[in-house]
C-alpha atoms as a PDB file:
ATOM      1  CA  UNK A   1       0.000   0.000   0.000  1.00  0.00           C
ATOM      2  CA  UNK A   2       1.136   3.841  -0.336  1.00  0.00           C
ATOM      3  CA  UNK A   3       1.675   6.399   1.782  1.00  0.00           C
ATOM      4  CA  UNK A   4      -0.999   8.534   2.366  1.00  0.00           C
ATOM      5  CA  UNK A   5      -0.473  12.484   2.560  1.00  0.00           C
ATOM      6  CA  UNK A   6      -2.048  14.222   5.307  1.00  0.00           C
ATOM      7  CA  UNK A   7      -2.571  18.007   5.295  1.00  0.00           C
ATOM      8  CA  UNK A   8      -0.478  19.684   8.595  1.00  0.00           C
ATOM      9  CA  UNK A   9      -2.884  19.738  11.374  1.00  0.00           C
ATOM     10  CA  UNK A  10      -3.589  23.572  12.529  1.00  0.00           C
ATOM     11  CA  UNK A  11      -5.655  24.894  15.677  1.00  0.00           C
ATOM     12  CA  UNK A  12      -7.799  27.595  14.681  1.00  0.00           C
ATOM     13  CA  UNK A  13      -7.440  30.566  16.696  1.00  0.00           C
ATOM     14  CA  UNK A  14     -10.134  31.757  19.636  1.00  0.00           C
ATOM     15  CA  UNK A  15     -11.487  34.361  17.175  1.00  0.00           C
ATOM     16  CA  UNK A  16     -13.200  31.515  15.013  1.00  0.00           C
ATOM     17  CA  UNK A  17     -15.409  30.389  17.979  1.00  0.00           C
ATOM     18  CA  UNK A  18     -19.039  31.594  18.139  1.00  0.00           C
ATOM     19  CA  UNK A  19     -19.393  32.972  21.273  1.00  0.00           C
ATOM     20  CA  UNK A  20     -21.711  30.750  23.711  1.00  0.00           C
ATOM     21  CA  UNK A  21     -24.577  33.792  24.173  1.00  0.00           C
ATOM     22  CA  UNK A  22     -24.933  33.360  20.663  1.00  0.00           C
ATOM     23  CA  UNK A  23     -26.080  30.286  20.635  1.00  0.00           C
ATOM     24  CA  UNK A  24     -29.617  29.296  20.927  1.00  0.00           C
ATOM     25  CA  UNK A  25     -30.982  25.729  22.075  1.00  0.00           C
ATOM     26  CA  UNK A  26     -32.769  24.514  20.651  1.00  0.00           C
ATOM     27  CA  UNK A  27     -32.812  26.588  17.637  1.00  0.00           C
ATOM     28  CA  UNK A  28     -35.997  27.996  16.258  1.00  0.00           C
ATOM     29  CA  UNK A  29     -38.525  25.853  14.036  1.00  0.00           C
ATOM     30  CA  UNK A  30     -40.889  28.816  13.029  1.00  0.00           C
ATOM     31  CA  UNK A  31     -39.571  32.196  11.502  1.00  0.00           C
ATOM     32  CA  UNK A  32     -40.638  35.880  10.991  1.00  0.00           C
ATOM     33  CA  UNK A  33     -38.956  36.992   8.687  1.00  0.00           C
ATOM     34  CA  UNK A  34     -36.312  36.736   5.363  1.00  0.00           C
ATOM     35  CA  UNK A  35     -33.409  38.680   3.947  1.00  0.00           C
ATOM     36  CA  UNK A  36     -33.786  40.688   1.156  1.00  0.00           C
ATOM     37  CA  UNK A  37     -30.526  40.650   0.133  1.00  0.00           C
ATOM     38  CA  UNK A  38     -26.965  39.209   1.645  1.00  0.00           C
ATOM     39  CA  UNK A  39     -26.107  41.438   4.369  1.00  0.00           C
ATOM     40  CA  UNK A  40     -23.412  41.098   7.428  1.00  0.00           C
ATOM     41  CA  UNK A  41     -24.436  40.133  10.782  1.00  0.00           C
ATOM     42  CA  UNK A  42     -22.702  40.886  14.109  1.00  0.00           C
ATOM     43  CA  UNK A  43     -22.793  38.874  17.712  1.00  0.00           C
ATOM     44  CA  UNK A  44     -23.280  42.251  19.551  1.00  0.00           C
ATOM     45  CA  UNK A  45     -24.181  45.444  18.585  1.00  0.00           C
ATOM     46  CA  UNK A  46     -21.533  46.752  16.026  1.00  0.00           C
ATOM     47  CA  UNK A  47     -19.417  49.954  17.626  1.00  0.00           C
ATOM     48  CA  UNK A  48     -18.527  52.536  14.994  1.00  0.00           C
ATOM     49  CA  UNK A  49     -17.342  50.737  12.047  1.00  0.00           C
ATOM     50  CA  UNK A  50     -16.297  47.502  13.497  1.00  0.00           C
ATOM     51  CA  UNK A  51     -16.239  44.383  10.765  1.00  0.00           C
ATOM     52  CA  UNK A  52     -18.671  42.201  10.796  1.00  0.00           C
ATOM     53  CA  UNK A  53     -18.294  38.314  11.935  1.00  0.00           C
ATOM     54  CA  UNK A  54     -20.184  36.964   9.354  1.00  0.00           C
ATOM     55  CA  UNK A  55     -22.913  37.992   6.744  1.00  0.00           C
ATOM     56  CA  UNK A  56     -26.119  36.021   5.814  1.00  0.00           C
ATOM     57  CA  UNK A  57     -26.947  34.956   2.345  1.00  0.00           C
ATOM     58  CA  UNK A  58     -30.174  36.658   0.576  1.00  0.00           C
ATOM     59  CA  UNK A  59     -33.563  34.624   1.073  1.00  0.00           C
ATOM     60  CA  UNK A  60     -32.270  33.499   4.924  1.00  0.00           C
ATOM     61  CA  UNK A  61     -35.394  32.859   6.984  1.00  0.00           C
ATOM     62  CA  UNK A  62     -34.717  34.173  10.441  1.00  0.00           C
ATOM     63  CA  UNK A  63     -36.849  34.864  13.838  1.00  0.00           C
ATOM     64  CA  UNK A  64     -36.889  38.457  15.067  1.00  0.00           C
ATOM     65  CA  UNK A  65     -36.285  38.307  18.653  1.00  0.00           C
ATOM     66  CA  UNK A  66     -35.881  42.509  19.710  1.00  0.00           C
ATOM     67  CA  UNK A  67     -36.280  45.197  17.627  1.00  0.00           C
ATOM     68  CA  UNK A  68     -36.344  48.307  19.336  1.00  0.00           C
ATOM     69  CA  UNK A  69     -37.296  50.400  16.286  1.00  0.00           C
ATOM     70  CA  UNK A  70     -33.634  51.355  15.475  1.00  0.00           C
ATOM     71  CA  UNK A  71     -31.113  50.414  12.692  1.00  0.00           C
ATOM     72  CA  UNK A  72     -30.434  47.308  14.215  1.00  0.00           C
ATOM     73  CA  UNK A  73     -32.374  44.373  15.905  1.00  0.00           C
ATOM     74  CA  UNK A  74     -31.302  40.759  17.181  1.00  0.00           C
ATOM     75  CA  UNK A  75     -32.157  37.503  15.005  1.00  0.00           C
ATOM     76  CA  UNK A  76     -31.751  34.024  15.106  1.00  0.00           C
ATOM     77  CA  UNK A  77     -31.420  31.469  12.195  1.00  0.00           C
ATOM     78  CA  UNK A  78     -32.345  28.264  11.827  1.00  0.00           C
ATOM     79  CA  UNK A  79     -28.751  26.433  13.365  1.00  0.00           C
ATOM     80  CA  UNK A  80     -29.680  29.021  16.566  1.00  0.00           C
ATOM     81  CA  UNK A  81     -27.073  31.534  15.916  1.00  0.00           C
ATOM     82  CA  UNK A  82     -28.158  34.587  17.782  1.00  0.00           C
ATOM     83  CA  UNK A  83     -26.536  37.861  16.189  1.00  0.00           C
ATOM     84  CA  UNK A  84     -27.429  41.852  15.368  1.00  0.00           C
ATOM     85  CA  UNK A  85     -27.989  42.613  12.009  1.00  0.00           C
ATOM     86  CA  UNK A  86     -29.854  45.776  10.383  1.00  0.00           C
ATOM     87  CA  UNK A  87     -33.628  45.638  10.494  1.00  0.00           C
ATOM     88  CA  UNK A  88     -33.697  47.489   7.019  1.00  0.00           C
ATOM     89  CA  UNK A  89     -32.930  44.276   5.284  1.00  0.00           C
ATOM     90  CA  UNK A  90     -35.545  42.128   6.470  1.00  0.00           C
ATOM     91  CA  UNK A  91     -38.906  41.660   5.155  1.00  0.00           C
ATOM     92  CA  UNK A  92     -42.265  39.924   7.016  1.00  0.00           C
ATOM     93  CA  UNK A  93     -42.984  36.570   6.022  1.00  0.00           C
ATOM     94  CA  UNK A  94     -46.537  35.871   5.062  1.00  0.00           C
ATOM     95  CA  UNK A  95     -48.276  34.067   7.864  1.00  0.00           C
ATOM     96  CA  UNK A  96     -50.595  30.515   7.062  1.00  0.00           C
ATOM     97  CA  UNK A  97     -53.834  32.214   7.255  1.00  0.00           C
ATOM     98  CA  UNK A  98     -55.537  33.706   3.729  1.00  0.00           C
ATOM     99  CA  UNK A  99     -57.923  36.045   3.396  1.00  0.00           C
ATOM    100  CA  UNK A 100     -61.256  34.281   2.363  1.00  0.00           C
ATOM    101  CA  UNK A 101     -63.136  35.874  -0.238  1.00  0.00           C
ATOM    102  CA  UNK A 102     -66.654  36.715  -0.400  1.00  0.00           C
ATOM    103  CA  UNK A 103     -68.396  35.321  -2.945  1.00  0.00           C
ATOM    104  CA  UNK A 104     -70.743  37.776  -5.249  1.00  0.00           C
ATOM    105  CA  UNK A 105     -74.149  36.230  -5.847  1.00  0.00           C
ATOM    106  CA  UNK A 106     -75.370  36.100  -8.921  1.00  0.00           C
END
């Protein structure tokens, strides 16, 4: 048999970690809301013009958890990761229920 090659084993450094407050268990199974677009995401509330630790792709489904009427408001996704992104990219999704119609006689 041949040798195999193995790629050098690294430890990734603290900074890759998601923070345990960011976590939520279990994660959500219902949602509020979807991106509009990919935007970044933050695990707190961004100072000045800090980067972002992440970003979420366009079409994510997401639960609103505190929006305070402000630029920003706290979310969670569907693996339970808890972060601040900006409220202006979100949009309502459309609940179960429909509107019945009335029907027109004759």
């Amino acid at each position: 048999m041949g040798d195999m090659l193995r790629p050098k084993p690294t430890v990734l450094p603290d900074s890759a970690l998601v923070p345990d407050r960011n976590i939520v268990k279990p994660p959500p199974t219902k949602f509020t809301h979807e991106l509009i677009r990919e935007q970044p995401y933050y695990y707190i509330r961004p100072q000045q013009a800090a980067p972002p630790d992440g970003s979420f792709a366009a079409g994510t489904r997401l639960k609103l958890l505190a929006d305070e009427g402000e630029a920003m408001c706290q979310v969670v996704d569907c693996r339970g990761l808890s972060v601040v992104t900006a409220s202006k990219g979100l949009r309502p999704l459309r609940t179960g229920t429909r509107r019945k119609r009335a029907r027109r006689k004759g």
